[in-house]
C-alpha atoms as a PDB file:
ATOM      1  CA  UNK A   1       7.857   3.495  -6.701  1.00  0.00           C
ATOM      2  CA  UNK A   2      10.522   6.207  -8.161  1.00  0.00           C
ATOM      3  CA  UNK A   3       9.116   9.478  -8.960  1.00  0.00           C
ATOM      4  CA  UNK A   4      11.476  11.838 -10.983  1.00  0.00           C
ATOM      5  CA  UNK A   5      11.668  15.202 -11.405  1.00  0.00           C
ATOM      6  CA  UNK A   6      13.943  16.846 -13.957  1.00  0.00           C
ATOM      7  CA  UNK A   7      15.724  20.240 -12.622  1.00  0.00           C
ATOM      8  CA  UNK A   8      14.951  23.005 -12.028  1.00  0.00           C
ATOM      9  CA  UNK A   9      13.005  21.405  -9.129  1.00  0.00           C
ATOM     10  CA  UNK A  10      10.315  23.781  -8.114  1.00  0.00           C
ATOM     11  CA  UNK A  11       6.971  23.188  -5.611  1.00  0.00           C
ATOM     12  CA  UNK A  12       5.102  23.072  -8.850  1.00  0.00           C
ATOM     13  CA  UNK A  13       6.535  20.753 -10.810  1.00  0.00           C
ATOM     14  CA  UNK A  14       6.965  18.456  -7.040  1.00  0.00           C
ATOM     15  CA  UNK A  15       3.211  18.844  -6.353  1.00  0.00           C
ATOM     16  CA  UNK A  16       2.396  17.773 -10.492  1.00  0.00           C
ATOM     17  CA  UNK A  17       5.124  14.655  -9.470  1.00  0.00           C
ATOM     18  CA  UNK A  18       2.170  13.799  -6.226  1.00  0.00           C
ATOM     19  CA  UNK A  19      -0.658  14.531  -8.378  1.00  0.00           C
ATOM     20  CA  UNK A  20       0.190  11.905 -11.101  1.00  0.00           C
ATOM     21  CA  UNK A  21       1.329   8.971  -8.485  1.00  0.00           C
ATOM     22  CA  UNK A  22      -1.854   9.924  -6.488  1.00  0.00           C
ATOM     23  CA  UNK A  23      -3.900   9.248  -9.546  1.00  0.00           C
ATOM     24  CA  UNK A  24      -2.050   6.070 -10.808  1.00  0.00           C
ATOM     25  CA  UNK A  25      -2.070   4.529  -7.099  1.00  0.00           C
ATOM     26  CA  UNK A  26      -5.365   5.594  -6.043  1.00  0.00           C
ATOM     27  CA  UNK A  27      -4.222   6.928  -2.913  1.00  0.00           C
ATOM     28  CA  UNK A  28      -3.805  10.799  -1.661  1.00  0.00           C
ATOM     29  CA  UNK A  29      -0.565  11.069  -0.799  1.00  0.00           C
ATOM     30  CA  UNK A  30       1.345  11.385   2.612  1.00  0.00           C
ATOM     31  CA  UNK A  31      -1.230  13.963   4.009  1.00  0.00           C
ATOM     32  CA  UNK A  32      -2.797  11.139   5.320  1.00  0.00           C
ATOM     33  CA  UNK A  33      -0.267   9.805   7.698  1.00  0.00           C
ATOM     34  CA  UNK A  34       0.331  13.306   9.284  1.00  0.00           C
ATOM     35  CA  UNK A  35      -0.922  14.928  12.642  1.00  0.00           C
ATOM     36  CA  UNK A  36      -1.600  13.141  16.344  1.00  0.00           C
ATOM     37  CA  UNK A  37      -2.407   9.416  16.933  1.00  0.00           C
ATOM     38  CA  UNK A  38      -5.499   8.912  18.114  1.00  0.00           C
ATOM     39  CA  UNK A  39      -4.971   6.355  21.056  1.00  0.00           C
ATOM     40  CA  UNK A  40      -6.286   8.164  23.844  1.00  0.00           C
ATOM     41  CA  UNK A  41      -2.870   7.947  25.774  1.00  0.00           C
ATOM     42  CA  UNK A  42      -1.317  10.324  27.952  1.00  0.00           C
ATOM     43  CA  UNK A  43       2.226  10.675  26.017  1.00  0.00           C
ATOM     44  CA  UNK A  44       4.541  11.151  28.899  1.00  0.00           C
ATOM     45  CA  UNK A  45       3.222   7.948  30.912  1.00  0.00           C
ATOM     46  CA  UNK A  46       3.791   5.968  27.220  1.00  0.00           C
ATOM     47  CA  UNK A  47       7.289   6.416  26.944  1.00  0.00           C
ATOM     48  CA  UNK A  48       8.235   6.157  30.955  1.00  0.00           C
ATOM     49  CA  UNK A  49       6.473   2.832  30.598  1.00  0.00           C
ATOM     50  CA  UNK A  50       8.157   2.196  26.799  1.00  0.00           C
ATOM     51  CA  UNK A  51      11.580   3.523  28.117  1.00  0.00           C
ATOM     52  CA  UNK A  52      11.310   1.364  31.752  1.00  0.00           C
ATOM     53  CA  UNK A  53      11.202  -2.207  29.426  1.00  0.00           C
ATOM     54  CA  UNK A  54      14.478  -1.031  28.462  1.00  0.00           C
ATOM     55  CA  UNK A  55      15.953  -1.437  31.095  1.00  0.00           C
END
């Protein structure tokens, strides 16, 4: 999906731009996909273990 926004761009007229695609998808936006996974992983151990398949 496109969303446009004529110039001047401003935070207002960007947040009315999420409001209206929020309300035609039914979703609430990106703030959902923000923040920390929840996996219970220690994050340093994941990517020695990620990185070491590598090679």
């Amino acid at each position: 999906m496109t969303i446009e926004i004529k110039k001047p761009v401003t935070k207002e007229k960007v947040q009315q731009a999420m409001d209206e695609l929020a309300k035609t998808s039914g979703k609430k936006g990106l703030r959902n996909h923000f923040g920390k996974l929840k996996r219970g992983i220690d994050g340093l151990e994941y990517q020695k273990q990620v990185r070491n398949d590598w090679v």
